[in-house]
Protein backbone atom coordinates (compact mmCIF):
# COMPACT_ATOMS: atom_id res chain seq x y z
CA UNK A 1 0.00 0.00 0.00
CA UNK A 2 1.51 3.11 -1.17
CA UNK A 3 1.74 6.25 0.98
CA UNK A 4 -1.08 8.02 -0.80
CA UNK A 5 -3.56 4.82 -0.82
CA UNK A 6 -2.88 4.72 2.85
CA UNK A 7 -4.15 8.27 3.95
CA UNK A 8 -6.88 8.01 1.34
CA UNK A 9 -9.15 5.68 3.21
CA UNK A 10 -12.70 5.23 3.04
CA UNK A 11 -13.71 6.81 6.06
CA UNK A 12 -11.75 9.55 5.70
CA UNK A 13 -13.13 9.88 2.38
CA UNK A 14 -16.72 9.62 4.06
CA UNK A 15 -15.43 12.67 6.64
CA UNK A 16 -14.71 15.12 3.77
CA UNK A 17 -17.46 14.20 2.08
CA UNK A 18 -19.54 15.01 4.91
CA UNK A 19 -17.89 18.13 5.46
CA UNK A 20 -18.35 18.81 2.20
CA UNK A 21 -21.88 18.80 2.14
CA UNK A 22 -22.22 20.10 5.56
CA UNK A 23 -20.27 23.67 4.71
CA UNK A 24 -21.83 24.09 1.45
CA UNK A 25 -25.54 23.85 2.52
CA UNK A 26 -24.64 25.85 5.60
CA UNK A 27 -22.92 28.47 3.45
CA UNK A 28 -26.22 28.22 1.46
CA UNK A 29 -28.45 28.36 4.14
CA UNK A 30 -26.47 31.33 5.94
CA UNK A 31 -25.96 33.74 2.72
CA UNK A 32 -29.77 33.58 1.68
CA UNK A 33 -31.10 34.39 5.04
CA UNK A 34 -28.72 37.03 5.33
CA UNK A 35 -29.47 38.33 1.47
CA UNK A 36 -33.08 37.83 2.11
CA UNK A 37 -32.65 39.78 5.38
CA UNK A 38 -31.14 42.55 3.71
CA UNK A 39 -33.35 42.51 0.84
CA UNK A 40 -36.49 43.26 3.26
CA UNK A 41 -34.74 45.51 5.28
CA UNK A 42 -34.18 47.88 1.94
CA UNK A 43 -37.55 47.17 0.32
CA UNK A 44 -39.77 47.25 3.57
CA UNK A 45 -41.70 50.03 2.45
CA UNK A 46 -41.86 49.44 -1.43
CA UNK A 47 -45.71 48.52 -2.39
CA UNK A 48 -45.87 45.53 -4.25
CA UNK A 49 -48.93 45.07 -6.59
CA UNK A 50 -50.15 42.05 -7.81
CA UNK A 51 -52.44 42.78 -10.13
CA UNK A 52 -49.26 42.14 -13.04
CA UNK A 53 -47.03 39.27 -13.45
CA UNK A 54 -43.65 40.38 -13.31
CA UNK A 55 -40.98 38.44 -14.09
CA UNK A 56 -37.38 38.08 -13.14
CA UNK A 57 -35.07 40.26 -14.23
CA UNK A 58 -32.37 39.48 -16.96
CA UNK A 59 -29.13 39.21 -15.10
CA UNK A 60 -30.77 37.12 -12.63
CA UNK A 61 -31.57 34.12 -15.46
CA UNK A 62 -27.77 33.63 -15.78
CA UNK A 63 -25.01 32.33 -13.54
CA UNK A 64 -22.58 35.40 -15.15
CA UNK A 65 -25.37 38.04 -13.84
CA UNK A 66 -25.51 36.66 -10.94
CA UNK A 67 -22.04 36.61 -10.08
CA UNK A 68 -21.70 39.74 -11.83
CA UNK A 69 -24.62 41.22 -9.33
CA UNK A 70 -23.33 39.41 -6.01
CA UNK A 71 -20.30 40.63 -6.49
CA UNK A 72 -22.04 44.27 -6.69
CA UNK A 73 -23.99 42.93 -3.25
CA UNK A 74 -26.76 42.91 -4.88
CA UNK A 75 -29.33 41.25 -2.36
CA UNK A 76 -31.92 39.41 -4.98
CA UNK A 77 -28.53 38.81 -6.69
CA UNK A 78 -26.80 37.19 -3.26
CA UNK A 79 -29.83 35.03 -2.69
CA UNK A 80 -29.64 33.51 -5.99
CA UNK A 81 -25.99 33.01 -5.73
CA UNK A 82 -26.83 31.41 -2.37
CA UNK A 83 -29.35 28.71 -4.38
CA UNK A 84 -26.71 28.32 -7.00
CA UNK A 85 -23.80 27.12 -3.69
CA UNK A 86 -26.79 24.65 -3.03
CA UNK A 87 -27.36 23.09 -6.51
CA UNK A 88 -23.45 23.02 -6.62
CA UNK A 89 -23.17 21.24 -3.15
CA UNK A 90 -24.32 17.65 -4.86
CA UNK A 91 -22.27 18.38 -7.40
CA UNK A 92 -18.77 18.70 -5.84
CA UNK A 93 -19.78 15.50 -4.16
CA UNK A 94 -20.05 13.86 -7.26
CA UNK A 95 -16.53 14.98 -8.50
CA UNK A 96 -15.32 14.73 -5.05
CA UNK A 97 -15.77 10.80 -5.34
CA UNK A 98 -14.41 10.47 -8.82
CA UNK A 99 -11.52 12.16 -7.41
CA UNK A 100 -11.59 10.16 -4.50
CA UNK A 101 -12.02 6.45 -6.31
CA UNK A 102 -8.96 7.58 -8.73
CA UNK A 103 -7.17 7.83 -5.71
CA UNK A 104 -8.24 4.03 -4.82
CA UNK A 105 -7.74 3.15 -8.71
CA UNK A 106 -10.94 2.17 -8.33
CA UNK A 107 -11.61 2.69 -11.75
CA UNK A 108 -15.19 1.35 -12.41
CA UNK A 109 -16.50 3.70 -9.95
CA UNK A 110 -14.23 6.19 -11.70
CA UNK A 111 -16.20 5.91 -14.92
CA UNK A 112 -20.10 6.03 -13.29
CA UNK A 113 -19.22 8.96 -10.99
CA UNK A 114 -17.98 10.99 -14.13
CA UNK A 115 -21.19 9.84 -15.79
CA UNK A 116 -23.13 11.04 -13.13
CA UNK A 117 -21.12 14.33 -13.39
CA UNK A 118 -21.46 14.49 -16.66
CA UNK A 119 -25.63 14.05 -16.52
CA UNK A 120 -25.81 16.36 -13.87
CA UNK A 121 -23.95 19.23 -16.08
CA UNK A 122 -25.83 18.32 -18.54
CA UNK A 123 -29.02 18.69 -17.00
CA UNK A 124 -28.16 21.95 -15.50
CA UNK A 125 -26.66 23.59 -18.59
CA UNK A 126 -29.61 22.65 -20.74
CA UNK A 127 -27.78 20.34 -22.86
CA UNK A 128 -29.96 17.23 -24.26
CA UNK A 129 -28.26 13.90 -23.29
């Protein structure tokens, strides 16, 4: 057992997974409530009819605009950033354990966790699989 196999076990595999998944939905959790905080705090007194649809607007229907508008601390732009950290939680797991099995040369496992990657981003970009 090489040096590497041998601090790449499976429980400590398990632990950073865990972690993994623990920080990002807490990072999640804590930037939307503090983004959705905000965002009442500035549009308390704004009078909200609802007698028209309106939509979304543009930059928030991208992941550029919304980086582009959390990094302006942009509140509705924050929360959505905050949704995108949880969408991409399961998804760093996913690489995480092809990483992770490569490691092992576990190489089967290898292949279906880069499928599931791969379905995943395909899924989320749009693309037809």
């Amino acid at each position: 057992m090489t040096n590497t196999q041998a601090s790449w076990n499976d429980q400590k595999i398990e632990q950073i997974i865990g972690v993994l998944l623990r920080v990002g939905v807490s990072m999640s959790a804590a930037l939307v409530f503090v983004a959705g905080v905000a965002y009442l705090w500035q549009n308390h007194a704004v009078h909200v009819s609802y007698q028209q649809f309106h939509g979304e607007p543009g930059e928030l229907t991208s992941v550029a605009g919304v980086v582009r508008g959390a990094a302006n601390l942009d509140t509705l732009s924050l929360m959505q950033f905050g949704l995108l950290i949880l969408i991409a939680t399961p998804v760093a797991r996913v690489l995480f354990a092809a990483f992770a099995f490569a490691l092992e040369h576990d190489w089967l496992y290898v292949i279906v966790s880069l499928i599931v990657f791969g379905v995943l981003l395909a899924t989320l970009t749009g693309v037809a699989v």
